[in-house]
Structure formats: C-alpha cells, structure tokens
Protein backbone atom coordinates (compact mmCIF):
# COMPACT_ATOMS: atom_id res chain seq x y z
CA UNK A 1 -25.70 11.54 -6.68
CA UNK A 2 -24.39 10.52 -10.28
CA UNK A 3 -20.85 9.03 -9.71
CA UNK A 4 -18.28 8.37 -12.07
CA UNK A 5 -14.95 6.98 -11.83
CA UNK A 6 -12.50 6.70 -13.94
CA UNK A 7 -10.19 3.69 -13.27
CA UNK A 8 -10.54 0.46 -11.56
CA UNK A 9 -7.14 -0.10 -9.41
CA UNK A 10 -7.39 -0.50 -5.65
CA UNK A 11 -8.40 3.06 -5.01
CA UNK A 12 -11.09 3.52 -7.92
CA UNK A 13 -12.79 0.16 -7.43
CA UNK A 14 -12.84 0.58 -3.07
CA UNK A 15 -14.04 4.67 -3.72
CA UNK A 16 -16.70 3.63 -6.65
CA UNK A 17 -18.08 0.16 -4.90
CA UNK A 18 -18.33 2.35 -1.40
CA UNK A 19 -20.04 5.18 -2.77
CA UNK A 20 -22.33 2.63 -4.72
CA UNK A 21 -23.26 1.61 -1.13
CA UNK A 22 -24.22 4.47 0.54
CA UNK A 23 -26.83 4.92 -1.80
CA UNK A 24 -25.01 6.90 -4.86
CA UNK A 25 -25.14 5.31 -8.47
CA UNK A 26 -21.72 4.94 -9.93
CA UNK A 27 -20.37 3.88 -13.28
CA UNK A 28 -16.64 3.02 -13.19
CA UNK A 29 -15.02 2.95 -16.38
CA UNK A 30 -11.63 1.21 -17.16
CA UNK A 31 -10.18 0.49 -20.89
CA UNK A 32 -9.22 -2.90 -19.78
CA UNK A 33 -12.13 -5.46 -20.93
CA UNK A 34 -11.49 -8.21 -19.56
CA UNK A 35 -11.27 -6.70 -16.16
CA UNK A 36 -14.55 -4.91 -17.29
CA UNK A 37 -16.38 -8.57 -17.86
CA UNK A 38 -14.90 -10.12 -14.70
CA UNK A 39 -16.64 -7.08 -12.57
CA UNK A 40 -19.84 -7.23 -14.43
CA UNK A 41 -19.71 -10.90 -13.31
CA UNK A 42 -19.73 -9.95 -9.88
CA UNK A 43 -15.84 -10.54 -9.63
CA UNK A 44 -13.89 -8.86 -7.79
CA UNK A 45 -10.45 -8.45 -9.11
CA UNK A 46 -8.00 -7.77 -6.11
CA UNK A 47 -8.21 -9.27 -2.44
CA UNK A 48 -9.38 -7.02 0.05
CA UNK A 49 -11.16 -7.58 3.63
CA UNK A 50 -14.59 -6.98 3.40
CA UNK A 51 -15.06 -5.64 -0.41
CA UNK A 52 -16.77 -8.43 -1.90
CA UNK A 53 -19.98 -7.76 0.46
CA UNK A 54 -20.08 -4.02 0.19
CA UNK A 55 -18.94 -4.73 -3.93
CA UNK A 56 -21.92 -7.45 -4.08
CA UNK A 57 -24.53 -5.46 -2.24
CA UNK A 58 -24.06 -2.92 -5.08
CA UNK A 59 -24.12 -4.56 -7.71
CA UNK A 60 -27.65 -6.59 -6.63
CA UNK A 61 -29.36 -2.89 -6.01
CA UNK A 62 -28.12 -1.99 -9.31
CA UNK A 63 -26.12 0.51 -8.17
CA UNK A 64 -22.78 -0.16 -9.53
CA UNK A 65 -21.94 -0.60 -13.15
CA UNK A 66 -19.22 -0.97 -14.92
CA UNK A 67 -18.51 0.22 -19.02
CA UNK A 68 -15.31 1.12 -20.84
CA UNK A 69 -17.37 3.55 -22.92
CA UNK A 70 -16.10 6.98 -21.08
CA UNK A 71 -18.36 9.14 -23.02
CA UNK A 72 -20.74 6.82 -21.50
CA UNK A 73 -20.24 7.69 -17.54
CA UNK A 74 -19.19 11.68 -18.85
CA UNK A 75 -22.29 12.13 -19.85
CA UNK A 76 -24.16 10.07 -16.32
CA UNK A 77 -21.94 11.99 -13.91
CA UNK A 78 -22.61 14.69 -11.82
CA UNK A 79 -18.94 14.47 -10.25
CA UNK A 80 -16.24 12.54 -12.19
CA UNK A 81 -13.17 10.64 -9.91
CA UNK A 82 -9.93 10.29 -11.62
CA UNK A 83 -8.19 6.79 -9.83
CA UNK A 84 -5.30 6.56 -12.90
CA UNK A 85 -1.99 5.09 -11.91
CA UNK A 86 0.60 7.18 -10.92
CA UNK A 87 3.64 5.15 -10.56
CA UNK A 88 6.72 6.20 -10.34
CA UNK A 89 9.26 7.54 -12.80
CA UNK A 90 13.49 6.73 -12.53
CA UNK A 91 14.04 9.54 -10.85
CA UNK A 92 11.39 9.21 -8.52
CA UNK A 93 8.41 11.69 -10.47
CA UNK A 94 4.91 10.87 -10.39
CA UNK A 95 4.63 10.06 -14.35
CA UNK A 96 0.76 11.85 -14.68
CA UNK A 97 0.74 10.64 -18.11
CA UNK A 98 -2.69 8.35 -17.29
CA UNK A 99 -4.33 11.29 -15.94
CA UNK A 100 -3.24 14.86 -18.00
CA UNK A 101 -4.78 12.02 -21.04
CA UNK A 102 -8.04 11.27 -19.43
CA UNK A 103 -7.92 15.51 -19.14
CA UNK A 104 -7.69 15.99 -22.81
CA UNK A 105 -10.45 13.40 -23.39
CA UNK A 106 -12.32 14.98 -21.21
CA UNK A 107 -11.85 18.49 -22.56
CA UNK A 108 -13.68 17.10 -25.94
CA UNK A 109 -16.44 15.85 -24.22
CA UNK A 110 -17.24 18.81 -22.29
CA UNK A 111 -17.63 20.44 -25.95
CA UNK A 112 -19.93 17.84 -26.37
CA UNK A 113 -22.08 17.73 -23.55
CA UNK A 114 -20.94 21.64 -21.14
CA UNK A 115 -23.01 20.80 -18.53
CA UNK A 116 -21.16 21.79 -15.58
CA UNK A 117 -19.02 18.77 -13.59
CA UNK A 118 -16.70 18.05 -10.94
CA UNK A 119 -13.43 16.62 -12.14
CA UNK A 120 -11.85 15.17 -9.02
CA UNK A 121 -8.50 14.02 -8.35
CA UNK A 122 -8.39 10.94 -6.20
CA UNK A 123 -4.88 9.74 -7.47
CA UNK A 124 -2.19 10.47 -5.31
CA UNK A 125 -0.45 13.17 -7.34
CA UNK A 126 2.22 16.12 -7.07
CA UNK A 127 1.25 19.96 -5.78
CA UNK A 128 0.18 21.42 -8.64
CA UNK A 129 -1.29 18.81 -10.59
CA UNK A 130 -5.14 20.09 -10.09
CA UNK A 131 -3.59 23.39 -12.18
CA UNK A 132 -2.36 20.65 -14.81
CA UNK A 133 -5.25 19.04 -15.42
CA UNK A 134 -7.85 22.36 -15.48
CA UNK A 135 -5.71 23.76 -17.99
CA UNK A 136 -5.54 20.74 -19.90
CA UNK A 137 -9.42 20.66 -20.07
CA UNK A 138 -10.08 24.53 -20.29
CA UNK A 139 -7.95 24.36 -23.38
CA UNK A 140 -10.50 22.22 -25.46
CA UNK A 141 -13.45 23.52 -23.69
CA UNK A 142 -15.32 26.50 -22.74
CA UNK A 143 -17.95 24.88 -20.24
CA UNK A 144 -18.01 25.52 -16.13
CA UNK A 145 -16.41 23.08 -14.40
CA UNK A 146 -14.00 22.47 -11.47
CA UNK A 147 -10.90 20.41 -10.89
CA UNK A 148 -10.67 18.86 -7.14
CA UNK A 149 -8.20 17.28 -5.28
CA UNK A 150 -9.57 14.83 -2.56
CA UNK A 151 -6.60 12.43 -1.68
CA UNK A 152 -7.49 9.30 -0.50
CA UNK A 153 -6.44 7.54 3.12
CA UNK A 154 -6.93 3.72 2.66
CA UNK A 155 -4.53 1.18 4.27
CA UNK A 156 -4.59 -1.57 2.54
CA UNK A 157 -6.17 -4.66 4.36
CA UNK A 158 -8.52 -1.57 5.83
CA UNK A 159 -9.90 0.16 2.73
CA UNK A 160 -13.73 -0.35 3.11
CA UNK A 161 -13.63 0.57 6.73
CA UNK A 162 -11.29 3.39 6.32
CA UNK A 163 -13.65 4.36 3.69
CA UNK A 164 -16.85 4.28 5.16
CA UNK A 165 -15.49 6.11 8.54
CA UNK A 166 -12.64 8.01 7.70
CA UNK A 167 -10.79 10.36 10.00
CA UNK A 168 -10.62 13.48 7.97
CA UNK A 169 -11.75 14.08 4.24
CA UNK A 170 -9.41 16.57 2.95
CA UNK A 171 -11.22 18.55 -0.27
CA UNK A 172 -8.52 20.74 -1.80
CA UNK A 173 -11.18 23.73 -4.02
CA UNK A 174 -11.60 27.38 -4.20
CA UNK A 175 -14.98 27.15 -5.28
CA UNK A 176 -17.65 27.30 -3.31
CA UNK A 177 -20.05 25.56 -5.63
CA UNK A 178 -17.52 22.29 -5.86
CA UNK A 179 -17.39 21.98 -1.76
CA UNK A 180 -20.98 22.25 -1.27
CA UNK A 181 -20.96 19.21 -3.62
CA UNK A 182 -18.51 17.32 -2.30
CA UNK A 183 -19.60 17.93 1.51
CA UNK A 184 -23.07 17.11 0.25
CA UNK A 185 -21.56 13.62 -1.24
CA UNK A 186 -19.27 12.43 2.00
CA UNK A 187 -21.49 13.88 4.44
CA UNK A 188 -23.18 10.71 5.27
CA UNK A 189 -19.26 8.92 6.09
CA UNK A 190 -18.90 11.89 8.99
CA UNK A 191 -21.97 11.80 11.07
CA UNK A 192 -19.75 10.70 14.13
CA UNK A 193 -18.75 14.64 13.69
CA UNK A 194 -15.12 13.63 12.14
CA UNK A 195 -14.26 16.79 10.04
CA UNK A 196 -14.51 17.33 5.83
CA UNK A 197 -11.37 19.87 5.95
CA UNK A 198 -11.47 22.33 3.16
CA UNK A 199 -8.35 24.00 1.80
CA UNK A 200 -6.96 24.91 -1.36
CA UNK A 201 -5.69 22.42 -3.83
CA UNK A 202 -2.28 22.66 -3.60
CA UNK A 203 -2.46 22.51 0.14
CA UNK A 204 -4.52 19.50 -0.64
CA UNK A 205 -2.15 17.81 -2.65
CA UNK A 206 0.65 18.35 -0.50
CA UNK A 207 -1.05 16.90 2.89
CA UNK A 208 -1.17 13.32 0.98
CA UNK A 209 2.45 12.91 0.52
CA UNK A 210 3.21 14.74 3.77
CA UNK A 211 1.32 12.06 5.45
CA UNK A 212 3.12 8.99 3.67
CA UNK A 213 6.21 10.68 4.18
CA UNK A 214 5.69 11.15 8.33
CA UNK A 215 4.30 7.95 8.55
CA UNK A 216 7.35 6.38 6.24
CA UNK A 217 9.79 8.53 8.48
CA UNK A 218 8.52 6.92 11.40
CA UNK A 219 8.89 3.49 11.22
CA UNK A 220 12.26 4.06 9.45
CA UNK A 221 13.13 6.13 12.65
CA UNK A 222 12.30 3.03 15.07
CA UNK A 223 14.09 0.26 12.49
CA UNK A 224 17.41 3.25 13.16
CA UNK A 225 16.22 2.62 17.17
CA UNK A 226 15.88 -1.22 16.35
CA UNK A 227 20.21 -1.18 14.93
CA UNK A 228 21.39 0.81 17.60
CA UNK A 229 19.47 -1.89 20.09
CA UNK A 230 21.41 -4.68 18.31
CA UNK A 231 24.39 -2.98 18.85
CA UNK A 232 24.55 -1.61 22.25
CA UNK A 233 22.03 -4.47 24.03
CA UNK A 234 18.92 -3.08 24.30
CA UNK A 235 15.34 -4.63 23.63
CA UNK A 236 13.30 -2.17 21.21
CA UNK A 237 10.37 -3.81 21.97
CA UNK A 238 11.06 -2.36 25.38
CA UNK A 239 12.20 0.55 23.79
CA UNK A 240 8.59 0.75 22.06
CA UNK A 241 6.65 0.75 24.90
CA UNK A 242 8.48 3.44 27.08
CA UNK A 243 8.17 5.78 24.17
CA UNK A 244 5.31 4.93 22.80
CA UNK A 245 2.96 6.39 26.27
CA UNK A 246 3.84 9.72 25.36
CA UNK A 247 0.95 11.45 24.07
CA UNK A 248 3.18 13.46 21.89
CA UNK A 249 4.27 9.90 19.97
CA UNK A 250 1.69 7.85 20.27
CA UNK A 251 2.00 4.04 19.81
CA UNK A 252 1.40 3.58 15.87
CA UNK A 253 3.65 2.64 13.45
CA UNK A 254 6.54 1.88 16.07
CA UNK A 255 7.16 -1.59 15.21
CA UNK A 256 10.66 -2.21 13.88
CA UNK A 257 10.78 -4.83 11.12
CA UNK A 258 12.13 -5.10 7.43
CA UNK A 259 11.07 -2.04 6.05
CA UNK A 260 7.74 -0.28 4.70
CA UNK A 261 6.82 -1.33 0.89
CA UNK A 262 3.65 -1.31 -0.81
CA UNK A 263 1.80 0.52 -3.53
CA UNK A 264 2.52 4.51 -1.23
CA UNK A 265 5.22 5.00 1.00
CA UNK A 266 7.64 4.36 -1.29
CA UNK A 267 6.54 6.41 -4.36
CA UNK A 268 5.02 8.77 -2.53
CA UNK A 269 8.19 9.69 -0.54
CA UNK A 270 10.46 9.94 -3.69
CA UNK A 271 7.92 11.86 -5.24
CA UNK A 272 7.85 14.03 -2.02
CA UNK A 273 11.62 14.46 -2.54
CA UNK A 274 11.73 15.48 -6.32
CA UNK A 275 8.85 17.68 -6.00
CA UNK A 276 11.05 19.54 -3.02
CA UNK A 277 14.12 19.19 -5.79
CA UNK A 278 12.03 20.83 -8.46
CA UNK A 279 11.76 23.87 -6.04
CA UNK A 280 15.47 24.15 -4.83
CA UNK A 281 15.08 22.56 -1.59
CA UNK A 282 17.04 19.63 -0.37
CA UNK A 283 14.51 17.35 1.66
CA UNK A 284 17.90 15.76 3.91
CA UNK A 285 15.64 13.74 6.22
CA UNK A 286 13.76 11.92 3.33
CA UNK A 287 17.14 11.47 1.81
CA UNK A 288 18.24 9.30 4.98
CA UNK A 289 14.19 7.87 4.87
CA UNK A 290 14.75 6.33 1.54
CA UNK A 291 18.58 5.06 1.94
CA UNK A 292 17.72 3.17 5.58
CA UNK A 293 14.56 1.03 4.07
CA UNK A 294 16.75 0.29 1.32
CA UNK A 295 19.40 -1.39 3.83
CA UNK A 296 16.63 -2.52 5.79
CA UNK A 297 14.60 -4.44 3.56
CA UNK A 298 17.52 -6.72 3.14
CA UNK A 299 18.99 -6.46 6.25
CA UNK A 300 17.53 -10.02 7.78
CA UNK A 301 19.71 -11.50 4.73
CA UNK A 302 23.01 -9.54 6.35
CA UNK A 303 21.98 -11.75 9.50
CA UNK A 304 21.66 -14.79 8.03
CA UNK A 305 24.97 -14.12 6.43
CA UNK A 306 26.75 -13.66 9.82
CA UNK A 307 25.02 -16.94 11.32
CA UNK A 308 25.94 -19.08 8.46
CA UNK A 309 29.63 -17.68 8.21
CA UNK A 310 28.72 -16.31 4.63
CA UNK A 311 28.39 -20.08 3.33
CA UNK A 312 24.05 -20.46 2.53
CA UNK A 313 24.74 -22.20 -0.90
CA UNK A 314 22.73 -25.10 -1.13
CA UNK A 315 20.46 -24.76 1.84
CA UNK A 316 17.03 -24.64 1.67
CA UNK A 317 15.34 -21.54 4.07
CA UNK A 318 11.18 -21.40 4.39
CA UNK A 319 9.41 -18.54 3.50
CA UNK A 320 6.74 -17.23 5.36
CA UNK A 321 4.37 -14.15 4.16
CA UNK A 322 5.19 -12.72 0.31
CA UNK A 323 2.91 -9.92 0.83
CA UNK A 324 4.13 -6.68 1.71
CA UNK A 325 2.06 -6.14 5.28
CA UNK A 326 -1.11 -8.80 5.98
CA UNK A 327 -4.22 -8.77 4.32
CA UNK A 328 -3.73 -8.14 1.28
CA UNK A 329 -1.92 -9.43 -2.17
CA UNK A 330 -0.05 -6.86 -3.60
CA UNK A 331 3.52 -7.44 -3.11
CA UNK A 332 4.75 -4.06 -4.93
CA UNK A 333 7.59 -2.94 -2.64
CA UNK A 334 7.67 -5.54 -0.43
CA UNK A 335 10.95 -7.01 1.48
CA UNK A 336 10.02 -10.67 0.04
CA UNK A 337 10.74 -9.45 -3.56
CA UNK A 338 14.27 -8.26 -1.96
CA UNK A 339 14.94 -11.30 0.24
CA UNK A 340 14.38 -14.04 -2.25
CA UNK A 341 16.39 -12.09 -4.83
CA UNK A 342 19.51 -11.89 -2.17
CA UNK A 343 19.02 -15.78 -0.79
CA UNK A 344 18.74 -16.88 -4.76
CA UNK A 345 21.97 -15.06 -5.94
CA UNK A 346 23.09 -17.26 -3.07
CA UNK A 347 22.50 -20.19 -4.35
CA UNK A 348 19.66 -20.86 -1.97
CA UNK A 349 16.18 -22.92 -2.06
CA UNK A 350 13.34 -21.74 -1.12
CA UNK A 351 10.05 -22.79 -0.30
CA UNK A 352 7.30 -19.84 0.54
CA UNK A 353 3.83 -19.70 1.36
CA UNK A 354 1.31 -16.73 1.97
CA UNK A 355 -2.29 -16.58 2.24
CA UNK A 356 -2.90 -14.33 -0.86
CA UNK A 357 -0.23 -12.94 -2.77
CA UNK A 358 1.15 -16.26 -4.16
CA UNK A 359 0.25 -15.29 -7.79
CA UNK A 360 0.98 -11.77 -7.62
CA UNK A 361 4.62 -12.55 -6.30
CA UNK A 362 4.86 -14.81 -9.61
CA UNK A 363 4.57 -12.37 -11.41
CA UNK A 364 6.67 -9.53 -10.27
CA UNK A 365 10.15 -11.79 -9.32
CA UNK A 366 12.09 -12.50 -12.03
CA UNK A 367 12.57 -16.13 -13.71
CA UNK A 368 16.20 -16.69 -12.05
CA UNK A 369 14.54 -15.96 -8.55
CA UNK A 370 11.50 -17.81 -9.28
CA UNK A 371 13.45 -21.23 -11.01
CA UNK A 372 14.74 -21.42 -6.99
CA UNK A 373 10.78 -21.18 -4.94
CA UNK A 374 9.04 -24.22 -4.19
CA UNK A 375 5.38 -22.63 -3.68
CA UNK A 376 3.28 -24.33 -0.91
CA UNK A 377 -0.03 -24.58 -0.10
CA UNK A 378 -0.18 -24.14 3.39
CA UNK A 379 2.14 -22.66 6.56
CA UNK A 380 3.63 -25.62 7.92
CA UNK A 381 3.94 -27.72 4.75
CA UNK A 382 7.11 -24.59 3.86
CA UNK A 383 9.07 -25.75 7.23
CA UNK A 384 9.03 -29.42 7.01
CA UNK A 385 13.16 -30.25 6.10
CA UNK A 386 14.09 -26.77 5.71
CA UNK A 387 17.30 -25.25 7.14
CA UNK A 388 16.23 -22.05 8.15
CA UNK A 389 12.63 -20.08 8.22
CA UNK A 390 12.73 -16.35 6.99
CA UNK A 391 9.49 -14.00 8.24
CA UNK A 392 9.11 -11.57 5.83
CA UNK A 393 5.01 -10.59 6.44
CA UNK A 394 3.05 -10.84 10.25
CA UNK A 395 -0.12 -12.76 8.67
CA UNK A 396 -2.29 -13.68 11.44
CA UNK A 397 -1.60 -17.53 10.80
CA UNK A 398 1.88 -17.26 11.48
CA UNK A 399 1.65 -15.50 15.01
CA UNK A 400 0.68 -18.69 17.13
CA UNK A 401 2.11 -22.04 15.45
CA UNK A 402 3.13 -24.99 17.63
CA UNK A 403 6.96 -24.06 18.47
CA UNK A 404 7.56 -27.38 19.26
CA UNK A 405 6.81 -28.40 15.49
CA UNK A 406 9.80 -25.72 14.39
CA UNK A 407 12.26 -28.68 16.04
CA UNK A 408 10.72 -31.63 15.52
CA UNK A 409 10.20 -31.10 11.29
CA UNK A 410 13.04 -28.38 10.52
CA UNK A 411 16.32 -29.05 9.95
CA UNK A 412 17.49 -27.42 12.68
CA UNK A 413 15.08 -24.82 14.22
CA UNK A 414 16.85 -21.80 13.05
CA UNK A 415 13.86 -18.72 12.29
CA UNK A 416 15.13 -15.10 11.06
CA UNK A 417 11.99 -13.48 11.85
CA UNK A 418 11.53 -9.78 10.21
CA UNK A 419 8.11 -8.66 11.64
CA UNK A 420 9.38 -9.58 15.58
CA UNK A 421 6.23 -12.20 16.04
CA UNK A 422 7.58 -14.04 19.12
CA UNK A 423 8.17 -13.79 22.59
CA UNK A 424 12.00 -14.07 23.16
CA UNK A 425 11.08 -16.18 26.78
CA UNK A 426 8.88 -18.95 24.33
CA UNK A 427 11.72 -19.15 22.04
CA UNK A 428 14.11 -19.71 24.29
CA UNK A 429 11.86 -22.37 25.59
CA UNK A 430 10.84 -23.97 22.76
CA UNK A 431 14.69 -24.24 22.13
CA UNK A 432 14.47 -22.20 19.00
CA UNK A 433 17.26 -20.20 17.65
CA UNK A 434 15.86 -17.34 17.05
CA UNK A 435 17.22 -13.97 15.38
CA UNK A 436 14.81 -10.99 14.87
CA UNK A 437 14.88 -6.98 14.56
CA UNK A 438 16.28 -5.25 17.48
CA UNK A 439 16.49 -7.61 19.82
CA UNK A 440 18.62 -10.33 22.18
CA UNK A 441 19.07 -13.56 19.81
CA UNK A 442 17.84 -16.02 21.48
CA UNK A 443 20.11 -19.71 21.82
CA UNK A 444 22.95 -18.19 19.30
C-alpha cells in the first residue's frame, strides 16, 4: 500500500519505518528540515532498540522517504497517519492544535486532488476527536473520505517489536470500506491469530487512555502497598510475589519504585481526567493516581532527608539512570528531572551518568539545576568520592556492579536506590547501607 505519515516523533517515525518494512512504501512528512536531512541521511533521530536496522533496511529498498512537501505524500497516499504532538495543556487537555491544522490543510487538498483517502488518527487523542477532525476536513471539501482512530501500543525501549507483533490492533470506524483497508494493511503483523478489534471511534479513542490510566493506576497502587510496607514492616517485594500468582492480577507492572513518567501515563491520565470533567463526572481514583506519583517521584529525596537529619548541603550524591525507564532517552516525566531539582535547591552536587539520555536531560533541567551536575562518562566513574548514590532508572548496567567497589571508592557506601535493584541479603553483605522502596533498610 501507499503510506503516508504525517509527523516524525517517536510514534510516526517507529509506525512509518515499520510499515516501510513489511513491504508498504511510505513517505513521512515533517515541517522540520533539518530533521528531514538527518533522516534522508540514514539518521535516525531518537534512540530506540532495534530501529536503526528495521529504519536502514527501508531506506536501502527504497521504501521509506522522507519530504516536508505535504501536498507531496497527499497526493502518494492511499491511507494518511496523523503522529502530531499532543502534549498537554495547564489544565491537563490534550491541546489538538497540531492535528485539527494538518485537518484544514488537508481539507484544501482534497479539493485538489478528491480521490478518496483514509485519514487516520495515530496520536493519542481525546473521545471525540475523530468527529473534530472529519468536520474540519468536510468543511473545505466535498470528496469521500474517512477519519480513523487506530491508537498506538508502543512501550518505549519495545516499539519495533511491539509493532511488528502487537497484541491487539484496535481500529475505531463505521465504515466498512475504511476497515477492509486497514485489516488489509496490519494483516500481515497478526498471522499468530492475535485479533484487529473493530469498534467505533469513540470507543476507540477511549480504550487508549483507559489503558494508560489502568496501567498508571497500577503501579501507583503497589508504590501505596510499597508505604504501607515501610511503615508497618513488611517486604513488598514479598508482597509482589504472593499477589502477583493470581491469575486475576497478573505479575506486570507490580514493581514499586519512584513513580511512572514518560511521554503517556502522565498526559494521558490528566487528559483521562478532564475529558471525564468535561462530562460532569468526577474520576476520584485518577484524582488519588495523579497526587501519589507526584509524592512519589520525590519521595527517595524525603529519605535521604531523614538519613542525613535534613543537613545534605554540600555533599556530593551520584546519579545513576536520567532516563525515565531503560532503553531509551527521553526523560519527559521522569523522577531524575524531580530528584536533581530537590537535591540542588539543597545545595547538593551531583554527578550523573546514563547510557542515553545525557543530552536530552540537558536540555529539559533548568540552568540552576544543571550549574550543580558533573556529567560522566561511564557508571562507576559517578561513585568514585561521592557521599551518597541515588537510583533513579534500572538500566541493565547498573543491576550487577561489584558491591565491594560501592565501599572501597564512595565516601561512605550509602545507595538510595528507587527502582529496588538489589538483594537486601548482598547488601547487607557487602556492608552497604542501603535504603530502597518498600523495604527493610539494610545497616541503618
């Protein structure tokens, strides 16, 4: 098929390289040039496992290209994907601003060219928005066409595979003519016989943010289990694994820790929660969702407060993992940004390390935060004199160091670990004193 997409973030460039490779041709189109040249170049701009093959392969079969003409791919398309930004706005609305524009545009050029097209909405938007945006185009236009919503399911650190073998397509359309296409197109990503779920778009719409938002209320549900562990004695870890056996749980996304960030969960559970607003209902669980991960992103800094008597000025704490989960760079969200904001108000050094997101932390932390971060080049290079080592992301690198290093080149061999990396048994033996998310210290 003829593939356009609109939009070259994380979920336009993983959908339009992945399509690419199972034999489509696809033209993404993005008004940023320079990002424009650097893919033409074969450069891919964000870090993802497993992209640059699939994105290379593509590109060498001459099935990829990249333009920022869009009258260009309008006119190539058979099926166009709108991956537009919708971040955020203060009060927690999805601002659709990118994409009810790219609907007006493409109103014009259906006058132009009123062959019909599938206008497809892979941005995670609110219900409703699939109305928005044929309206916005039927008003410039009298062609045949229909608007789509297919939301997308990539982790992050996943996206190809997640991709290629999803669990479910959802394909929110009423018309019959837009799901033959669209079965037609992700057919060949099902053939292990998982299901292409038709519904209607709002229906569509809504199971995206319903998802986030379970998945969000979960771990926030086991970092409540990991407090009251802390409190009364208990191991959550422990805790974990006797609930996580029933089939009715299930053993995902029970890991306590500092708190879910990224590019979804958080925007998509406020926008969730004003979308419920908007319609007179008062969504109380996603109001307690929202206010725990906000305590809980910071809530290793609370500890470190209590060990060191309130008195951190002028230490100097390690920083391992900037990222918001492993394997990937984008730190939107993530606890680090939270952490190093607290410990610099504090008056404390830092020096941090992560495998990836080093640049894209730069540039989201403000200057005050950043005039205090000594960036390293390597894990063990951030511990050597330090008081104290912080664990704000569970790369694989950082799972299985030498503990006997932590005592011999710290300090003192103090680690506040967020993601819960270590056994408490090799702490203890190590001599480490070690403080982590729902369970015993260890040598406090």
């Amino acid at each position: 098929m003829k593939i356009g997409v609109i939009g070259t973030g994380y979920v336009g460039l993983v959908t339009g390289t992945c399509f690419a490779d199972s034999g489509n041709d696809v033209i993404c189109v993005d008004i940023d040039e320079k990002k424009v040249e650097r893919m033409r170049n074969g450069e891919v701009p964000i870090y993802e496992p497993g992209l640059n093959r699939v994105f290379d392969r593509a590109i060498r079969e001459n099935r990829l290209m990249f333009t920022t003409d869009l009258e260009k791919t309008f006119q190539e398309s058979e099926i166009l994907f709108l991956c537009l930004p919708t971040p955020p706005g203060a009060d927690g609305q999805a601002d659709l601003s990118f994409v009810l524009n790219v609907a007006d545009e493409l109103g014009e050029l259906f006058n132009k060219y009123p062959k019909y097209k599938v206008i497809v909405n892979k941005s995670t938007v609110p219900v409703g928005t699939a109305d928005r945006v044929h309206e916005k185009i039927a008003a410039k236009t009298d062609a045949e066409f229909d608007v789509v919503s297919n939301p997308e399911f990539l982790r992050e650190g996943a996206a190809v595979e997640d991709f290629m073998k999803p669990e479910r397509v959802v394909v929110g359309t009423q018309s019959s003519k837009a799901a033959d296409l669209m079965t037609a197109l992700y057919e060949p990503f099902v053939r292990s016989g998982n299901p292409i779920i038709i519904m209607d778009e709002r229906s569509s719409e809504l199971t995206k943010y319903a998802a986030n938002a379970m998945l969000a209320t979960k771990i926030t549900f086991m970092n409540e289990i990991a407090n009251i562990c802390e409190k009364v004695g208990a191991n959550v870890d422990n805790v974990r694994r006797g609930i996580g056996t029933d089939s009715r749980i299930g053993q995902r996304f029970l890991f306590a820790g500092i708190g879910y960030g990224g590019s979804c969960f958080p925007k998509d559970v406020q926008a969730i929660h004003h979308t419920a607003g908007e319609y007179g209902y008062d969504f109380k669980i996603l109001d307690s969702v929202m206010k725990v991960n906000e305590f809980q992103k910071v809530s290793i800094v609370e500890k470190m407060k209590l060990y060191y008597n309130g008195d951190l000025e002028g230490k100097t704490v390690g920083i391992w993992g900037l990222s918001f989960k492993p394997e990937t760079d984008d730190i939107r969200e993530a606890p680090s940004l939270y952490i190093t904001e607290e410990l610099a108000k504090m008056g404390v050094s830092m020096k941090a390390y992560d495998p990836e997101a080093i640049e894209t932390f730069k540039q989201a932390v403000s200057d005050e935060t950043l005039a205090k971060i000594e960036f390293m080049d390597d894990r063990d290079s951030v511990i050597n004199d330090v008081d104290a080592l912080v664990i704000c992301t569970e790369w694989n690198e950082f799972r299985r160091p030498d503990m006997q290093r932590f005592a011999n080149v710290m300090k003192a061999p103090v680690i506040f670990d967020g993601r819960n990396l270590y056994d408490l048994n090799r702490a203890e033996e190590a001599g480490l004193i070690y403080i982590s998310v729902g369970r015993p210290s260890v040598n406090v």
